[in-house]
PDB file of N, CA and C in Angstrom:
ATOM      1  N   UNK A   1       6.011 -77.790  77.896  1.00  0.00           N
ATOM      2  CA  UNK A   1       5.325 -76.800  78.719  1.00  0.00           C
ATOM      3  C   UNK A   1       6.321 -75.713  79.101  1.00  0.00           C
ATOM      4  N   UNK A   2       5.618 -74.456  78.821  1.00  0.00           N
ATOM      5  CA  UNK A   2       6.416 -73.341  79.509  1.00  0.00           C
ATOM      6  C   UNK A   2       7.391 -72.468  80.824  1.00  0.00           C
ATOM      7  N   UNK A   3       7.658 -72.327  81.115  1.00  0.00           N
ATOM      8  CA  UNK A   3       7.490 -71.708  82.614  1.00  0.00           C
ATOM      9  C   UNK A   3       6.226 -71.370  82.828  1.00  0.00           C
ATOM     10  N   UNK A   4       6.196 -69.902  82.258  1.00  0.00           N
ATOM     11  CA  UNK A   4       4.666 -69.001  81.774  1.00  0.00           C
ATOM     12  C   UNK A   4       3.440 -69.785  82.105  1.00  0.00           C
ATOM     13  N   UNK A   5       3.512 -71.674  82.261  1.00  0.00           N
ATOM     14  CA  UNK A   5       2.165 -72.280  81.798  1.00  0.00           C
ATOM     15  C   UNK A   5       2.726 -73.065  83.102  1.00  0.00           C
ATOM     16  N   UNK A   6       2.925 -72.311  83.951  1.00  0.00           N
ATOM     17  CA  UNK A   6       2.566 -72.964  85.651  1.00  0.00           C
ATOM     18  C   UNK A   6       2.262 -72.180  87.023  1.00  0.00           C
ATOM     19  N   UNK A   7       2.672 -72.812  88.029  1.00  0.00           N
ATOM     20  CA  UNK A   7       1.945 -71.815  88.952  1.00  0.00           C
ATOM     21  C   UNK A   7       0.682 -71.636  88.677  1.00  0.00           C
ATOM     22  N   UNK A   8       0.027 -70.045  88.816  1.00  0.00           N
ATOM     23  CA  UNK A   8      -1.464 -69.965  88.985  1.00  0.00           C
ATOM     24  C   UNK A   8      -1.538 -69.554  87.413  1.00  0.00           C
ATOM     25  N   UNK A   9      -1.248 -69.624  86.465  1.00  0.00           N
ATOM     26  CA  UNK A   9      -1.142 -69.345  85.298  1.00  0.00           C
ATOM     27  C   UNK A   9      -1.732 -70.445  84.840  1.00  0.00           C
ATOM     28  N   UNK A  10      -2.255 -71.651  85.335  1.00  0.00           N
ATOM     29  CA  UNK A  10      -2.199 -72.989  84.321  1.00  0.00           C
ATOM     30  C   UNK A  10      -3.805 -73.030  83.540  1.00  0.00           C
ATOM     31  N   UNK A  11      -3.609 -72.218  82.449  1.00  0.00           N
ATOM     32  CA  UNK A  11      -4.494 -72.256  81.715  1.00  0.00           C
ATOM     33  C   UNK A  11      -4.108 -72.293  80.027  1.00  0.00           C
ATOM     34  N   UNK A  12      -4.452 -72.759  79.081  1.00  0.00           N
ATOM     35  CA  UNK A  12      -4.195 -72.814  77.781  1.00  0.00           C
ATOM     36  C   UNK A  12      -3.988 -71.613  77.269  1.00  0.00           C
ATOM     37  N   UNK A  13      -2.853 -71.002  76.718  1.00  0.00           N
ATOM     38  CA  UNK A  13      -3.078 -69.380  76.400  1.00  0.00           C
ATOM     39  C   UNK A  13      -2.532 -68.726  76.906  1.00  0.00           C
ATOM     40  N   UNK A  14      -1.492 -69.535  78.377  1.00  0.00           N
ATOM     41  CA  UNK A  14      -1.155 -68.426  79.315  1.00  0.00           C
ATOM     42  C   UNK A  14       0.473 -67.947  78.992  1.00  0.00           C
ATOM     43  N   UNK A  15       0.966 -68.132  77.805  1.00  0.00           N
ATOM     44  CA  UNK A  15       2.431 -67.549  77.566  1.00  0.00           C
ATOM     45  C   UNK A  15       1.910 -67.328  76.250  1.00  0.00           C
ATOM     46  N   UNK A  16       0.729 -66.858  75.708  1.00  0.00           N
ATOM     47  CA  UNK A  16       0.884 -66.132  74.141  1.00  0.00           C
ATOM     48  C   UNK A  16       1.438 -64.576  74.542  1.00  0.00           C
ATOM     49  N   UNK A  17       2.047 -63.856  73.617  1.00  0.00           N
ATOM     50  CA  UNK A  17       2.364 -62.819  73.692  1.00  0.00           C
ATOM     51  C   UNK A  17       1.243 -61.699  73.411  1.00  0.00           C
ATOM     52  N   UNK A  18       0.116 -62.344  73.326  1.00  0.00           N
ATOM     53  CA  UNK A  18      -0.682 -61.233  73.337  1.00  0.00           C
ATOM     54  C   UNK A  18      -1.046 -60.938  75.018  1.00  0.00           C
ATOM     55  N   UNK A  19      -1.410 -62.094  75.865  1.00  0.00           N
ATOM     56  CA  UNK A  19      -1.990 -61.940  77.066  1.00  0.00           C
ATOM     57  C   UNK A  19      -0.462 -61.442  77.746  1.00  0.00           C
ATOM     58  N   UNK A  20       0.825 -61.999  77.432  1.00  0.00           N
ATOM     59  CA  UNK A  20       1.896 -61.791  78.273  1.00  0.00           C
ATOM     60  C   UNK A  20       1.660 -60.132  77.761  1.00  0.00           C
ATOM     61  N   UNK A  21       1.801 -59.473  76.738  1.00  0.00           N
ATOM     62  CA  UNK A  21       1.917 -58.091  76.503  1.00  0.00           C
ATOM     63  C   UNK A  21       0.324 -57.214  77.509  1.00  0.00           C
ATOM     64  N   UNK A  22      -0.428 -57.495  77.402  1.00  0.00           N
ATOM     65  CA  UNK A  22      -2.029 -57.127  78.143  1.00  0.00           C
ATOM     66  C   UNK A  22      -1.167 -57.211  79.884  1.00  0.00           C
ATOM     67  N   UNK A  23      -0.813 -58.592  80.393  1.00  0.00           N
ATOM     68  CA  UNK A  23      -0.107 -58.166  81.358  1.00  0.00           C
ATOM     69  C   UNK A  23       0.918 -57.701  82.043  1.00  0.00           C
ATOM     70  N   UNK A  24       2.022 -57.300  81.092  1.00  0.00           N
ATOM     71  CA  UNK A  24       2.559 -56.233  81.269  1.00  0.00           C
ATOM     72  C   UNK A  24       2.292 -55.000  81.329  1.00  0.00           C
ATOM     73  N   UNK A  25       1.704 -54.745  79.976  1.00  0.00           N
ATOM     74  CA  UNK A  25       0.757 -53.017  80.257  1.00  0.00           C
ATOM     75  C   UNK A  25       0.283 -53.038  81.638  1.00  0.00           C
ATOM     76  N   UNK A  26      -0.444 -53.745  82.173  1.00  0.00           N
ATOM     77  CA  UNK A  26      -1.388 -53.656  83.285  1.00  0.00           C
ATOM     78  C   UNK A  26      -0.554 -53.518  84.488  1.00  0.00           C
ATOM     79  N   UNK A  27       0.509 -54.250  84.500  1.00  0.00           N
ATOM     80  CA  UNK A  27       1.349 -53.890  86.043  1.00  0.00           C
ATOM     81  C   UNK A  27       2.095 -52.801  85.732  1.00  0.00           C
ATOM     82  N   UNK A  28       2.812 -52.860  84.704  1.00  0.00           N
ATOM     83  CA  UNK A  28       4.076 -51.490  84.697  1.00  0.00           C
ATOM     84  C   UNK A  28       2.805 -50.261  84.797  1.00  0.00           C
ATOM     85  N   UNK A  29       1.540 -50.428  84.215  1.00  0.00           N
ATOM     86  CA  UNK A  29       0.690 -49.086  84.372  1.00  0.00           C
ATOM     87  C   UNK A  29       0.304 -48.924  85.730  1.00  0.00           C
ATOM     88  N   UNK A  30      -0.104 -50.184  86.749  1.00  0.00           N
ATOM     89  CA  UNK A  30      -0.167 -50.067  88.012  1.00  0.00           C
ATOM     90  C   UNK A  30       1.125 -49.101  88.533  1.00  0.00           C
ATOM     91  N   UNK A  31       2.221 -49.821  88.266  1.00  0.00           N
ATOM     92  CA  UNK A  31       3.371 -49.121  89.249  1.00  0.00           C
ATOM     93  C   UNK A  31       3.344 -47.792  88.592  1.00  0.00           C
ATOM     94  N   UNK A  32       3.249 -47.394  87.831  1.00  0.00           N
ATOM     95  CA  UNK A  32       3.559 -45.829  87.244  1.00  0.00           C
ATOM     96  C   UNK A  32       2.420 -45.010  88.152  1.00  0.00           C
ATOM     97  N   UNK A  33       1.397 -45.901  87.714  1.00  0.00           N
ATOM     98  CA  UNK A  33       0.325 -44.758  88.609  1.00  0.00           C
ATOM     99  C   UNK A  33       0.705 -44.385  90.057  1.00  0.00           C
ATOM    100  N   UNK A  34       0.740 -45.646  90.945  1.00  0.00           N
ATOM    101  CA  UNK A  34       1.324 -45.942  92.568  1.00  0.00           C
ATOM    102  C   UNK A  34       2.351 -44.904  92.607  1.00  0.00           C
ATOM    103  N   UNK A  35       3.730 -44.930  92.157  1.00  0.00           N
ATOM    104  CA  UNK A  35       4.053 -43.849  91.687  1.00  0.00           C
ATOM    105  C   UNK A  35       4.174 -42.466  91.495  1.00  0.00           C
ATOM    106  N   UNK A  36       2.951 -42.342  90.424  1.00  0.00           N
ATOM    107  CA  UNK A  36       2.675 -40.513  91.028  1.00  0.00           C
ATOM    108  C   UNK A  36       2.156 -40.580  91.792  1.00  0.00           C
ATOM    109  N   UNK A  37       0.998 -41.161  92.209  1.00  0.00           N
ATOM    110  CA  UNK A  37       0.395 -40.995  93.494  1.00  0.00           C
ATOM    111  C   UNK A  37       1.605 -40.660  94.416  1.00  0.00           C
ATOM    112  N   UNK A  38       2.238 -41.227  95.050  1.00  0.00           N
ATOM    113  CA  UNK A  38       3.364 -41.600  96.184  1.00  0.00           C
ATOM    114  C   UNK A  38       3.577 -39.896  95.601  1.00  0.00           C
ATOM    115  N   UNK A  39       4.167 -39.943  94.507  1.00  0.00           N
ATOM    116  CA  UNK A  39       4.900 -38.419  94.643  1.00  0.00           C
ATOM    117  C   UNK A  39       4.002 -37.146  95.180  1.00  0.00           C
ATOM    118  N   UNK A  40       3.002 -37.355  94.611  1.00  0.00           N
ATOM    119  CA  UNK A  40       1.493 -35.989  94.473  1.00  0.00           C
ATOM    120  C   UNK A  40       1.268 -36.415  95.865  1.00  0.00           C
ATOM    121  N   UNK A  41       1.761 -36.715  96.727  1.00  0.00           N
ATOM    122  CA  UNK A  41       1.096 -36.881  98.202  1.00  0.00           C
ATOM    123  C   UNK A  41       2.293 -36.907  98.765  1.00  0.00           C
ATOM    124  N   UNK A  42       3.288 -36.846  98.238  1.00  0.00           N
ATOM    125  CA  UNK A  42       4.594 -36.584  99.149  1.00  0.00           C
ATOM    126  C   UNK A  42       5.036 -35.004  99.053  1.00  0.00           C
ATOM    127  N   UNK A  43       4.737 -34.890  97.910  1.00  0.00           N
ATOM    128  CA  UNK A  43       4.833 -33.438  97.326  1.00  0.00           C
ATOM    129  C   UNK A  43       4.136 -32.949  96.792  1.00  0.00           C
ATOM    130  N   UNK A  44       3.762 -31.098  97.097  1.00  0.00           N
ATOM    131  CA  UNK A  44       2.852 -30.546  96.383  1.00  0.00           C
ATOM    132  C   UNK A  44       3.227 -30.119  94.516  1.00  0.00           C
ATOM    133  N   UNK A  45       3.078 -31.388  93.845  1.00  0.00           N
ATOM    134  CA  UNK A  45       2.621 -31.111  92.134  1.00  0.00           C
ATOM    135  C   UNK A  45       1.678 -30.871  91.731  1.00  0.00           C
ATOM    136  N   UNK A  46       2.326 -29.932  91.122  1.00  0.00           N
ATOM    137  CA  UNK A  46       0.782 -29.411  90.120  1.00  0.00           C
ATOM    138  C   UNK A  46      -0.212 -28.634  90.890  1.00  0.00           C
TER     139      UNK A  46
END
């Protein structure tokens, strides 16, 4: 058993590199967005 395949992860599937890659996109795209936001409201862009 994995690391990847504990905690709240414990499901069959949960360290393939397809779902590990799906959840990466999904947070690093969270923080990028959070991000500009933070900036476009700290500062007038654009």
């Amino acid at each position: 058993m994995s690391d990847l395949n504990r905690g709240i992860m414990k499901f069959a599937g949960a360290d393939s590199p397809k779902l590990v890659t799906i959840s990466t996109i999904l947070v690093l795209g969270s923080i990028t967005i959070l991000i500009l936001w933070a900036l476009s409201s700290a500062y007038a862009l654009g």
